[in-house]
PDB file of N, CA and C in Angstrom:
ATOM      1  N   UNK A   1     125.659  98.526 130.143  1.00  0.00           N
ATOM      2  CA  UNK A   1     124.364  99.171 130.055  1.00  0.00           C
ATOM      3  C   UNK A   1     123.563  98.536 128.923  1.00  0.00           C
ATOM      4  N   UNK A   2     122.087  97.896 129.033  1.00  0.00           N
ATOM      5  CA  UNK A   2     121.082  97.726 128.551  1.00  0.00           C
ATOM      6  C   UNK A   2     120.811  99.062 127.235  1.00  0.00           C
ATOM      7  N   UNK A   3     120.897  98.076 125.987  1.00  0.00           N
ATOM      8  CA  UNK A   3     120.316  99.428 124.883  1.00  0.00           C
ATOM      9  C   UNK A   3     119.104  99.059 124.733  1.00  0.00           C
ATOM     10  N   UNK A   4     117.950  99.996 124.625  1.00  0.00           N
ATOM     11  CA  UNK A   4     116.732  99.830 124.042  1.00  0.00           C
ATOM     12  C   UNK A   4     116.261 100.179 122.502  1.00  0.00           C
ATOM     13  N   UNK A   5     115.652  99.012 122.600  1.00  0.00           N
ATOM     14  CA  UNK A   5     115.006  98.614 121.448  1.00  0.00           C
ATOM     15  C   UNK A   5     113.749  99.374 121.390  1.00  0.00           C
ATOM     16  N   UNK A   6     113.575 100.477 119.773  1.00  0.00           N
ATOM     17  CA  UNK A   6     113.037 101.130 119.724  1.00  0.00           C
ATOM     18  C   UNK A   6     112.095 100.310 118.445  1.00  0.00           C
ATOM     19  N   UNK A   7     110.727 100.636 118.676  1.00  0.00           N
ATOM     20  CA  UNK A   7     109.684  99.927 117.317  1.00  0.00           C
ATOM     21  C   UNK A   7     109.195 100.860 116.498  1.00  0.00           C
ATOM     22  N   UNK A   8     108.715 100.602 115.402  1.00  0.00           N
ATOM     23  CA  UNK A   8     107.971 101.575 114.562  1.00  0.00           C
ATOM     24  C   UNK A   8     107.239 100.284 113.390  1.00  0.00           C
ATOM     25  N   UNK A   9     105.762 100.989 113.027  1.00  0.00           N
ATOM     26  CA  UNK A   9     105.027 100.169 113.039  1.00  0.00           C
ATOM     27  C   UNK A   9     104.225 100.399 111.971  1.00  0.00           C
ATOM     28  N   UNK A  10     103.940 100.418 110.326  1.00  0.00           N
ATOM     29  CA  UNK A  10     103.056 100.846 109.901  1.00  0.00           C
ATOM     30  C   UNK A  10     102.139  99.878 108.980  1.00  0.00           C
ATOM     31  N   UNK A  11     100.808  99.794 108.938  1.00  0.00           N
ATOM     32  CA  UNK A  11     100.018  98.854 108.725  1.00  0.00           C
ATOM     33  C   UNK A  11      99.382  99.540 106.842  1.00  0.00           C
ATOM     34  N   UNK A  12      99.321  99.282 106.089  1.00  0.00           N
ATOM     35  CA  UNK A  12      98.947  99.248 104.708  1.00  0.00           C
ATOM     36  C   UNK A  12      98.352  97.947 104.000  1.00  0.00           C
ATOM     37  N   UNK A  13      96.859  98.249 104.716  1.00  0.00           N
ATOM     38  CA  UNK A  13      95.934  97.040 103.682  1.00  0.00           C
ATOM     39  C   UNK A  13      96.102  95.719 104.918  1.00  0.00           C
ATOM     40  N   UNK A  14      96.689  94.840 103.799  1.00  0.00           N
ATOM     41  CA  UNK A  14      97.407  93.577 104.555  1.00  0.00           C
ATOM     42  C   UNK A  14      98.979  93.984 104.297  1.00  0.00           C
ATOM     43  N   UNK A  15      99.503  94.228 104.330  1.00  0.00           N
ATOM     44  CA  UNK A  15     100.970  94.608 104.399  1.00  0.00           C
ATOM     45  C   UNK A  15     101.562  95.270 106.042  1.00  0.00           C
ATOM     46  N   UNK A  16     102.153  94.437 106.641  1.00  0.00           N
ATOM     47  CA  UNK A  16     102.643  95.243 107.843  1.00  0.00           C
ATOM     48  C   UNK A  16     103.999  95.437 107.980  1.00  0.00           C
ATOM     49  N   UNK A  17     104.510  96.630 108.019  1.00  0.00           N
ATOM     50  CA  UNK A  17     105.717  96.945 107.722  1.00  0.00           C
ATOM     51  C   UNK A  17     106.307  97.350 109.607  1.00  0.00           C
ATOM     52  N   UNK A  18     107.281  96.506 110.057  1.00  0.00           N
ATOM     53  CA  UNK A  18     107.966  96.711 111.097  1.00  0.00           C
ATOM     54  C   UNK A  18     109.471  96.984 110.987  1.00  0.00           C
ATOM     55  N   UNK A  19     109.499  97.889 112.027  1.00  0.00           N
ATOM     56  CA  UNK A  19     111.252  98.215 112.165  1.00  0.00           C
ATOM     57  C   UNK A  19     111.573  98.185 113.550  1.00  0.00           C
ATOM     58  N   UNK A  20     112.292  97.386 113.777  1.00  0.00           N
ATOM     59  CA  UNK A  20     112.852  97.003 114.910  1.00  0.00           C
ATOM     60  C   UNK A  20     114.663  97.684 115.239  1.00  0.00           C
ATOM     61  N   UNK A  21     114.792  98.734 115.802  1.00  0.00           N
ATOM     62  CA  UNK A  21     116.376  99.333 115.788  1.00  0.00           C
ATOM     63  C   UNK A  21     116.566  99.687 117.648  1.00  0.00           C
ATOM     64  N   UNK A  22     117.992  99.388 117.490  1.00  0.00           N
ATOM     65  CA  UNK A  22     118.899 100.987 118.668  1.00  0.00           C
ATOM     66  C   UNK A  22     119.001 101.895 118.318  1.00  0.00           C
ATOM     67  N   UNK A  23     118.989 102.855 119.065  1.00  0.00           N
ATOM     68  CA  UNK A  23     119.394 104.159 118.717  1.00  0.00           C
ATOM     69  C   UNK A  23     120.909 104.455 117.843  1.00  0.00           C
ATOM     70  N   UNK A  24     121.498 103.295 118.170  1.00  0.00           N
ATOM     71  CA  UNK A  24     123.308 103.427 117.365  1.00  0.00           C
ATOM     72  C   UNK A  24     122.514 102.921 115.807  1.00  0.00           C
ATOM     73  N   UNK A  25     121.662 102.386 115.520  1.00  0.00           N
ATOM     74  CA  UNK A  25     121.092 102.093 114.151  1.00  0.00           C
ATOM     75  C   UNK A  25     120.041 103.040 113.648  1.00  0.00           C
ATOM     76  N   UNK A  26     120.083 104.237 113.843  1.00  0.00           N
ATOM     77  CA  UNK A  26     118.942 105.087 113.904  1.00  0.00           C
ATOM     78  C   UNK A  26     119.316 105.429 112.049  1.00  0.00           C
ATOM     79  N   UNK A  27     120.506 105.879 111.865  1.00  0.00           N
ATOM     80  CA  UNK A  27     120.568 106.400 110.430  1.00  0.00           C
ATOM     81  C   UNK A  27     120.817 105.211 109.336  1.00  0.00           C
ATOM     82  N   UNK A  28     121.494 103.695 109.761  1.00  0.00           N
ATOM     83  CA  UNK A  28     120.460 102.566 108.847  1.00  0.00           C
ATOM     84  C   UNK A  28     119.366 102.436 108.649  1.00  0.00           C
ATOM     85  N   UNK A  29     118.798 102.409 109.498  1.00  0.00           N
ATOM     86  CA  UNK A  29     117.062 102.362 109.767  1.00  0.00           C
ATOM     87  C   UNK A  29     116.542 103.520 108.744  1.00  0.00           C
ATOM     88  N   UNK A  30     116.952 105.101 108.898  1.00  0.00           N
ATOM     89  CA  UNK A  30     116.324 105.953 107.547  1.00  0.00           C
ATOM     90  C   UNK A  30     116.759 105.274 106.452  1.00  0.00           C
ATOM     91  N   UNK A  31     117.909 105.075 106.150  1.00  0.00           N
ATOM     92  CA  UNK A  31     118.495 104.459 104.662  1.00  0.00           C
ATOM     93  C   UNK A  31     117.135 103.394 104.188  1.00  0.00           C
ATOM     94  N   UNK A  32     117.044 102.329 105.101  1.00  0.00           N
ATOM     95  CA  UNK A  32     116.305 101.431 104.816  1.00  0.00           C
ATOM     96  C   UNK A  32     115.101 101.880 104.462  1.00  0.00           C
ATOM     97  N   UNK A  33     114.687 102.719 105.201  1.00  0.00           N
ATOM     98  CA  UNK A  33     112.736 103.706 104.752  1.00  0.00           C
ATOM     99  C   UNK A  33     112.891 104.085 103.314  1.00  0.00           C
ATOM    100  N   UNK A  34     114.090 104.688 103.151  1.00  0.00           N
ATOM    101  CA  UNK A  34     114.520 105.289 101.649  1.00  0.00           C
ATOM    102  C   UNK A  34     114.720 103.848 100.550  1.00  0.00           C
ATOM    103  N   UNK A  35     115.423 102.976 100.551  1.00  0.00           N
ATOM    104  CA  UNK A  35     115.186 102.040 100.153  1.00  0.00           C
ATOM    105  C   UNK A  35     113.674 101.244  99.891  1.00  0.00           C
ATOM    106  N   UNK A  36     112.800 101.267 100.573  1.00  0.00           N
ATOM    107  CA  UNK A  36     111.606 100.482 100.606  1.00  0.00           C
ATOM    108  C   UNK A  36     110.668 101.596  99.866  1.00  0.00           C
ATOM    109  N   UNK A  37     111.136 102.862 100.059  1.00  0.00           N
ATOM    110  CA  UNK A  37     109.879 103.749  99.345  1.00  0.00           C
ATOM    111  C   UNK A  37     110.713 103.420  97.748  1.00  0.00           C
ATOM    112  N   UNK A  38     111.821 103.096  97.412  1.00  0.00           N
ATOM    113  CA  UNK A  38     112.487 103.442  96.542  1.00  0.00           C
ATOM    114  C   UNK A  38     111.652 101.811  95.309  1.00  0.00           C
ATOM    115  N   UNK A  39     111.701 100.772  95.892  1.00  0.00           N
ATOM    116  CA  UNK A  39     111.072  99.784  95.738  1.00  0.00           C
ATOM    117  C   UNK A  39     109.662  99.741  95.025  1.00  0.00           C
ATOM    118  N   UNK A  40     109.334  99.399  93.748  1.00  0.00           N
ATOM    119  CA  UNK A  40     108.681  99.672  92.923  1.00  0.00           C
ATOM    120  C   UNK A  40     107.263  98.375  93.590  1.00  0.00           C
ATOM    121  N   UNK A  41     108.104  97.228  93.692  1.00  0.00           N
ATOM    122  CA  UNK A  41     107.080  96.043  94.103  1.00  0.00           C
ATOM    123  C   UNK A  41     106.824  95.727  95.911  1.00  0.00           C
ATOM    124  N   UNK A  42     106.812  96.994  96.279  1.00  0.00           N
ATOM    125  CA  UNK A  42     106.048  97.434  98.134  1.00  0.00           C
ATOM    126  C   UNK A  42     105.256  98.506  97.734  1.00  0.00           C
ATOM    127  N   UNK A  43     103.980  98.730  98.452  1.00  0.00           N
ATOM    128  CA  UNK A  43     103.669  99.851  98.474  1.00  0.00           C
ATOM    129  C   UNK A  43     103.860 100.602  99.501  1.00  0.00           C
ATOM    130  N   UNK A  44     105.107 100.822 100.148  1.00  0.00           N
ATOM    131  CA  UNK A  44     105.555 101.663 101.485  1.00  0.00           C
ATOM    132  C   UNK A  44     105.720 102.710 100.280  1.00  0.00           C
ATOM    133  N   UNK A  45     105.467 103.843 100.224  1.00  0.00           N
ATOM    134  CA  UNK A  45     105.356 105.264  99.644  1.00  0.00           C
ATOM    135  C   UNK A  45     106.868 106.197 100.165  1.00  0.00           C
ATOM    136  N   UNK A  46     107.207 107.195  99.685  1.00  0.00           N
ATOM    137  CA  UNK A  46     108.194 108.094  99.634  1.00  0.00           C
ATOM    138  C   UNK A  46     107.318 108.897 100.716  1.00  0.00           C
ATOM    139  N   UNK A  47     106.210 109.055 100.843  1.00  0.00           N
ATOM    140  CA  UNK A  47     105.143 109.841 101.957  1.00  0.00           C
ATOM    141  C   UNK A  47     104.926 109.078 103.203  1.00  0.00           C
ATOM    142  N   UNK A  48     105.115 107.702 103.164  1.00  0.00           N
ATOM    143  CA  UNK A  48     105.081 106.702 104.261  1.00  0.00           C
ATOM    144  C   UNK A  48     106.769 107.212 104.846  1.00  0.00           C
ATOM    145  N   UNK A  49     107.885 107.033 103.734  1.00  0.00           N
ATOM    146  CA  UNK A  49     109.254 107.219 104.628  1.00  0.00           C
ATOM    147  C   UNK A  49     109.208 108.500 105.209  1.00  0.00           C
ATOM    148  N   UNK A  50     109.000 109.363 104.628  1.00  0.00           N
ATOM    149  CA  UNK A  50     108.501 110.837 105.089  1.00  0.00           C
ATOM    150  C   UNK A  50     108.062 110.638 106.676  1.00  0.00           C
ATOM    151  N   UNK A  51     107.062 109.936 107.084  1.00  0.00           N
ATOM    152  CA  UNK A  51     106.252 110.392 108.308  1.00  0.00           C
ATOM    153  C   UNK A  51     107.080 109.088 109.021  1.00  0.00           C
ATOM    154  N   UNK A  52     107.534 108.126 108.856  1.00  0.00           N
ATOM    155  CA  UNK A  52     108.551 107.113 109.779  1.00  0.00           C
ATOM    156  C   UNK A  52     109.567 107.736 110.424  1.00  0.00           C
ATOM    157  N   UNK A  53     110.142 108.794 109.296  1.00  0.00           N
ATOM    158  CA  UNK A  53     111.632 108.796 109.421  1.00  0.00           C
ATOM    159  C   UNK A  53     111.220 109.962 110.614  1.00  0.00           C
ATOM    160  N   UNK A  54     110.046 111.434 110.189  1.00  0.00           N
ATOM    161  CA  UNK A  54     110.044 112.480 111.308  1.00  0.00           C
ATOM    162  C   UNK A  54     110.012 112.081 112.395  1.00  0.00           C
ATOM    163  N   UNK A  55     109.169 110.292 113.143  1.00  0.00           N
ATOM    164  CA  UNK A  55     108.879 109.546 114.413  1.00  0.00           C
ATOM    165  C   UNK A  55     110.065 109.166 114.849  1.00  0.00           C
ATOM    166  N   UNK A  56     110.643 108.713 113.721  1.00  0.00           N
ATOM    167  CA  UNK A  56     112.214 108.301 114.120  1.00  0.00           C
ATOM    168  C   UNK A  56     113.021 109.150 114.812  1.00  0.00           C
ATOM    169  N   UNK A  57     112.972 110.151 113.920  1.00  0.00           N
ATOM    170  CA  UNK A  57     113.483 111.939 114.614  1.00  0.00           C
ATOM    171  C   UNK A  57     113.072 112.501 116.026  1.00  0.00           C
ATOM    172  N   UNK A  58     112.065 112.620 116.108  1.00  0.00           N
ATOM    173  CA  UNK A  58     111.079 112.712 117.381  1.00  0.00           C
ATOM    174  C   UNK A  58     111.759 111.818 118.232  1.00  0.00           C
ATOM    175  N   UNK A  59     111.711 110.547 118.273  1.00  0.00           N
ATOM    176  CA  UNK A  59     112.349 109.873 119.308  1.00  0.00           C
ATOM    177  C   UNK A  59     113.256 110.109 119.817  1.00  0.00           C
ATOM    178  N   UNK A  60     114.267 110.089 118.978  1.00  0.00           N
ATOM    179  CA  UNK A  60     115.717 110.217 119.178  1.00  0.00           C
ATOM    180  C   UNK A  60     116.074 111.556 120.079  1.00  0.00           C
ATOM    181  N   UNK A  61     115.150 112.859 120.015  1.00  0.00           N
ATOM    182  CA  UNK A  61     115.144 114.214 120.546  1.00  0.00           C
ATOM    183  C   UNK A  61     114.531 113.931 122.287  1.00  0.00           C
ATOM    184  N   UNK A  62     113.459 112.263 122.684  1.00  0.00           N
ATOM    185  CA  UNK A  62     112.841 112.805 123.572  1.00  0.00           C
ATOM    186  C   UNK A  62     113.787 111.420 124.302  1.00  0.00           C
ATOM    187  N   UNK A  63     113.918 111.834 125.639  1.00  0.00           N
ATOM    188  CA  UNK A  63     114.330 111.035 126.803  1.00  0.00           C
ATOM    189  C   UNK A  63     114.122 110.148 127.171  1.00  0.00           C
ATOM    190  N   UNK A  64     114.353 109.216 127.011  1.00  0.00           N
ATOM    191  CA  UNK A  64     113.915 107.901 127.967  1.00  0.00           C
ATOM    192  C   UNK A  64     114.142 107.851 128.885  1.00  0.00           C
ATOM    193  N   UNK A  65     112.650 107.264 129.890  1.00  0.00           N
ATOM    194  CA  UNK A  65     112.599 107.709 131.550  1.00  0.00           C
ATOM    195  C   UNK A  65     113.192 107.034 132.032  1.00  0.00           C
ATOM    196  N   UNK A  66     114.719 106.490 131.531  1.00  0.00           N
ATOM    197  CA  UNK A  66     115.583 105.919 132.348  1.00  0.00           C
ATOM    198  C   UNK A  66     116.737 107.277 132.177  1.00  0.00           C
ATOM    199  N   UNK A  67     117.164 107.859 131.380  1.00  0.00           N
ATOM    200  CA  UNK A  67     117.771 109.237 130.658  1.00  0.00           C
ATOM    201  C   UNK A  67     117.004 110.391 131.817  1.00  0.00           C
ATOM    202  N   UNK A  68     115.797 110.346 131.621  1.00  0.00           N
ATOM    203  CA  UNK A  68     115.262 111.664 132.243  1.00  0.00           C
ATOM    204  C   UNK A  68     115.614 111.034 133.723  1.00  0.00           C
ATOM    205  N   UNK A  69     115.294 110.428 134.505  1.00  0.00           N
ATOM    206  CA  UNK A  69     115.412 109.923 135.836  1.00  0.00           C
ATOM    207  C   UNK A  69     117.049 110.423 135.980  1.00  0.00           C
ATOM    208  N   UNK A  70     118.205 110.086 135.212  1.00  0.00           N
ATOM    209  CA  UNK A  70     119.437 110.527 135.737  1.00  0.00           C
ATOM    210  C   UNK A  70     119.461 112.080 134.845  1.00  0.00           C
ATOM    211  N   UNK A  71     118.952 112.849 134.320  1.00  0.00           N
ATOM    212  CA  UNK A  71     119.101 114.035 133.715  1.00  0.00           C
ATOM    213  C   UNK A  71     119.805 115.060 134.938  1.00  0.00           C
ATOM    214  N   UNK A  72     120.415 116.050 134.476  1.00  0.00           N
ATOM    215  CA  UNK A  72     120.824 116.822 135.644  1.00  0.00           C
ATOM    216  C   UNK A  72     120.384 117.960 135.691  1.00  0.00           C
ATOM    217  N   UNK A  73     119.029 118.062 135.206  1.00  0.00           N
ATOM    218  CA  UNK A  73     117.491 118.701 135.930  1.00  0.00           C
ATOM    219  C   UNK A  73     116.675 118.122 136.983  1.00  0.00           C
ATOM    220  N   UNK A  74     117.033 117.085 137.617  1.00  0.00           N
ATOM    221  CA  UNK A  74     116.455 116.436 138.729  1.00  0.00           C
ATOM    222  C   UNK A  74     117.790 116.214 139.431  1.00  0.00           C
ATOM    223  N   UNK A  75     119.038 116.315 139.568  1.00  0.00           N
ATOM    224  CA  UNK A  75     120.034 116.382 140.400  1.00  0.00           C
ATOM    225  C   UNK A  75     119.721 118.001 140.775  1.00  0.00           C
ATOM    226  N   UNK A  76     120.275 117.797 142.003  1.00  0.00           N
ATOM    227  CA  UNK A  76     120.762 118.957 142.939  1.00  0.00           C
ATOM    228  C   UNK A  76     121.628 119.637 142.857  1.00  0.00           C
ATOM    229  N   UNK A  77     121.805 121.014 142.779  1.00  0.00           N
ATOM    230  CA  UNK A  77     122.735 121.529 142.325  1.00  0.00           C
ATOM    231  C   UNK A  77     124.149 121.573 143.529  1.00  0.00           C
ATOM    232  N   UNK A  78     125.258 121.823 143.213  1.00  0.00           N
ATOM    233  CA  UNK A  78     126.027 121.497 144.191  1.00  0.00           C
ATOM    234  C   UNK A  78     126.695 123.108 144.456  1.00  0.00           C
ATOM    235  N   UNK A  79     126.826 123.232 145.782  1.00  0.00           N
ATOM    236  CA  UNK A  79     126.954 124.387 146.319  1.00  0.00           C
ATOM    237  C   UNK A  79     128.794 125.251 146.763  1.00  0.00           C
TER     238      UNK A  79
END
């Protein structure tokens, strides 16, 4: 099975900050937000990891319409 590659994207000034993860890298990926706000010479903010990490969260809670397509709310129940 194909894992998908999830993006997150935030733009500051000229500074563009990308994160490229799987879902099996979801809690490196926070570490790393925590790290970069932690970083005196970025201006990614402790308020920037804040609102990454809740999108990050969010994701991880909603389905991918390859997930929802086999969910077993669209199977038939068996009798």
């Amino acid at each position: 099975m194909r894992q998908e590659t999830n993006m997150l994207a935030l733009v500051k000034g000229q500074e563009r900050y990308v994160f490229l993860y799987h879902e099996s890298q979801r809690a490196e990926t926070l570490r790393i937000l925590g790290r970069y706000a932690s970083n005196p010479e970025l201006s990614f903010t402790w308020y920037d990891a804040a609102v990454l990490s809740q999108k990050i969260r969010q994701e991880s809670m909603t389905p991918s319409p390859q997930e929802s397509a086999f969910s077993s709310k669209t199977l038939p129940r068996q009798r």
